[in-house]
C-alpha atoms as a PDB file:
ATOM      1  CA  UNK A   1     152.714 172.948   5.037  1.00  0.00           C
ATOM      2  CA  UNK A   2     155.350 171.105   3.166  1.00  0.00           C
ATOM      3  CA  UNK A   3     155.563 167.963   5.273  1.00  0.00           C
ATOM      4  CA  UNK A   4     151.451 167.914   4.832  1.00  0.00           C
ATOM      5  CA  UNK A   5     151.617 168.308   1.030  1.00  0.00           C
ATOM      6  CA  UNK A   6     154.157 165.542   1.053  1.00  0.00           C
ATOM      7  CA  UNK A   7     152.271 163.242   2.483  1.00  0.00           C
ATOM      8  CA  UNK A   8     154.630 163.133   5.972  1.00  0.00           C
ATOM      9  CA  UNK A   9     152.199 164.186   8.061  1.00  0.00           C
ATOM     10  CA  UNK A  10     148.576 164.319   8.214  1.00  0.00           C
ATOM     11  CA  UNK A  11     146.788 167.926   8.948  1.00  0.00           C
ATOM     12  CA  UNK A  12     145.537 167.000  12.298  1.00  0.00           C
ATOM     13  CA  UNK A  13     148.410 165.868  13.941  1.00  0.00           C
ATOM     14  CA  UNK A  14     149.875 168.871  12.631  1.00  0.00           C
ATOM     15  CA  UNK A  15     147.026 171.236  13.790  1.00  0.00           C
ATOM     16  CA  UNK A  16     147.507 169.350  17.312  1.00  0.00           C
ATOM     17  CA  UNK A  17     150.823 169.796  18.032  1.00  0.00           C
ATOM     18  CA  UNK A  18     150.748 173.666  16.794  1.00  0.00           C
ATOM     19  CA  UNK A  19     147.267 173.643  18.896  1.00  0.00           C
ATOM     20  CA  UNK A  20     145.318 175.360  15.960  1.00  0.00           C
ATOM     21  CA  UNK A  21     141.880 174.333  14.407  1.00  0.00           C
ATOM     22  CA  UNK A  22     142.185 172.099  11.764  1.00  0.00           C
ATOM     23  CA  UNK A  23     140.494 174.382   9.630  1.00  0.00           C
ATOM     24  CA  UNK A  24     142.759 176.915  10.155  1.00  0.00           C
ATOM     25  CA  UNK A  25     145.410 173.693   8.707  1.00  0.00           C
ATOM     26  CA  UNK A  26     142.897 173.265   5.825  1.00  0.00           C
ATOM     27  CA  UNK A  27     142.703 176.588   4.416  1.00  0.00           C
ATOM     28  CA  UNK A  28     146.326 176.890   4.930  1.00  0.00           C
ATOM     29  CA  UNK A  29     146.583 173.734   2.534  1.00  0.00           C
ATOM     30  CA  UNK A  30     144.103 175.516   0.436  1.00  0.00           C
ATOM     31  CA  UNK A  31     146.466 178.675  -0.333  1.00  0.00           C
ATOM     32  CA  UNK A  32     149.473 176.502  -0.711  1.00  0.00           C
ATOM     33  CA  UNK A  33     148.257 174.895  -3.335  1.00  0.00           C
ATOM     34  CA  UNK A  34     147.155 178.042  -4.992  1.00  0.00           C
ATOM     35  CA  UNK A  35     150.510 179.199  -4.108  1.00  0.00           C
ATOM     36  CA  UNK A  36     149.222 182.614  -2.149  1.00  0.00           C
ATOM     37  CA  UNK A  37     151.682 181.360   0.875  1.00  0.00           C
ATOM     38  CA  UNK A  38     154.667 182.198  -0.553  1.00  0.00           C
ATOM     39  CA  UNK A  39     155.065 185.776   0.778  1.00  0.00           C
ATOM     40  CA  UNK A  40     153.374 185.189   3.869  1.00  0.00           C
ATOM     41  CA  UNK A  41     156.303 185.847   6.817  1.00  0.00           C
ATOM     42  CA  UNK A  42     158.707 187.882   4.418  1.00  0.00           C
ATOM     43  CA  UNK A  43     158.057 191.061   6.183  1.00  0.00           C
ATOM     44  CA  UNK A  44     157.977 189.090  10.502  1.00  0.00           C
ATOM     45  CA  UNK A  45     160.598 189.986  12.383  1.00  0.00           C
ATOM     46  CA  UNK A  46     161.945 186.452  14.035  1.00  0.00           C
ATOM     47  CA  UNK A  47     160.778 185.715  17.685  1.00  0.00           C
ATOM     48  CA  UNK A  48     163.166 185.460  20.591  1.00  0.00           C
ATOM     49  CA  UNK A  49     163.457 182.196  22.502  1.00  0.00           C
ATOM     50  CA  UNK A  50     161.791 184.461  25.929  1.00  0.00           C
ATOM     51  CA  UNK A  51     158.957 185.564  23.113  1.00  0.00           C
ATOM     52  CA  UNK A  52     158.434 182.248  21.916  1.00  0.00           C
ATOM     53  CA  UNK A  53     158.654 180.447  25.854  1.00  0.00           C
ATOM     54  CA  UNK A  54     156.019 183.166  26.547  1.00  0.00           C
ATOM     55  CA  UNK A  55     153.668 182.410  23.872  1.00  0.00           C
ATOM     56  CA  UNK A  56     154.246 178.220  24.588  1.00  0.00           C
ATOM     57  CA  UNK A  57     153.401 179.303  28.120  1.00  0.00           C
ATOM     58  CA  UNK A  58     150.252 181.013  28.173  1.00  0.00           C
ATOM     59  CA  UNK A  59     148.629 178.763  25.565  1.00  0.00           C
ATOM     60  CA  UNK A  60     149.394 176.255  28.411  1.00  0.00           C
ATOM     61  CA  UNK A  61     147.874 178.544  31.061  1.00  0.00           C
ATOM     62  CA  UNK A  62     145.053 178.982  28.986  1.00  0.00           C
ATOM     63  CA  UNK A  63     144.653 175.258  28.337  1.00  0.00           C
ATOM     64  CA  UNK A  64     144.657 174.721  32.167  1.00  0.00           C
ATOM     65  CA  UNK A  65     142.375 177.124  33.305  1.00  0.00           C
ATOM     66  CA  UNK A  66     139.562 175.404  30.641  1.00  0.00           C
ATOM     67  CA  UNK A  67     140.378 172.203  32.394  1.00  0.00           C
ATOM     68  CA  UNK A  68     140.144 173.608  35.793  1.00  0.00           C
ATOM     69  CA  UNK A  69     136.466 175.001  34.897  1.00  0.00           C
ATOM     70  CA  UNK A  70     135.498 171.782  33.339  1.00  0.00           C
ATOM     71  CA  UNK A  71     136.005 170.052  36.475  1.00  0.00           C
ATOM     72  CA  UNK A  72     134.938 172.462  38.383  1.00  0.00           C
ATOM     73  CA  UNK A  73     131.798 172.603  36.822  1.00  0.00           C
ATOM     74  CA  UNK A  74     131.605 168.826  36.994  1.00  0.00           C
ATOM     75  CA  UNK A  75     132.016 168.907  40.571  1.00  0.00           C
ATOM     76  CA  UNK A  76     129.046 171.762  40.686  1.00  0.00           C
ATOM     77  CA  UNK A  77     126.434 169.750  39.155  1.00  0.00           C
ATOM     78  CA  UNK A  78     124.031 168.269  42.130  1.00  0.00           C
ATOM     79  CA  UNK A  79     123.606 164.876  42.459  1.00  0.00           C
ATOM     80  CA  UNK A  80     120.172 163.447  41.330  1.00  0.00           C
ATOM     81  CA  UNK A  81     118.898 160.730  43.308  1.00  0.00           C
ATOM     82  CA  UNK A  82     116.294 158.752  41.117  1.00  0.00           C
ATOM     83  CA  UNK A  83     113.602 156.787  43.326  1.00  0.00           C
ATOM     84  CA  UNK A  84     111.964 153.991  41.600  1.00  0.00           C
ATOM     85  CA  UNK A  85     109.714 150.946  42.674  1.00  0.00           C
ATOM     86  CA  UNK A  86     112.972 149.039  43.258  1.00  0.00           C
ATOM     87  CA  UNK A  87     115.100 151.540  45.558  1.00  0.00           C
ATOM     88  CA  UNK A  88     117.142 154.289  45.049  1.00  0.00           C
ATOM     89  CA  UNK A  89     119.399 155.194  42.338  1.00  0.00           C
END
């Protein structure tokens, strides 16, 4: 949150690159402020480069497959052929 609240960078890029809703950024921002986020993570154990490569991995699986459907359901859609006065279209 620091870099946001510094003015670095701006909430949506930030929300992009961690691929989180930018509401999920905003109320983040939100407790900040209030400074409620200062205890948050004390208690995690860190991740291990396989855990994190995991995690990084499936979001990207996950990301995929939505792109698969959405062009597979493109490609399911029928054609309409629209017949007017002047021809086909």
């Amino acid at each position: 949150m620091r870099p946001i609240l510094e003015g670095k960078e701006r909430a949506i890029d930030v929300a992009r690159r961690l691929s989180l809703p930018a509401k999920t950024i905003g109320n983040w921002l939100s407790k900040a402020r209030e400074g409620k986020l200062n205890h948050v993570g004390a208690t995690r154990r860190e991740i291990s480069e396989q855990e994190a490569e995991l995690s990084r991995l499936r979001r990207e699986n996950a990301e995929l497959r939505m792109k698969r459907a959405r062009l597979n359901s493109r490609r399911a859609r029928p054609i309409r052929i629209i017949e007017t006065q002047e021809g086909l279209h």
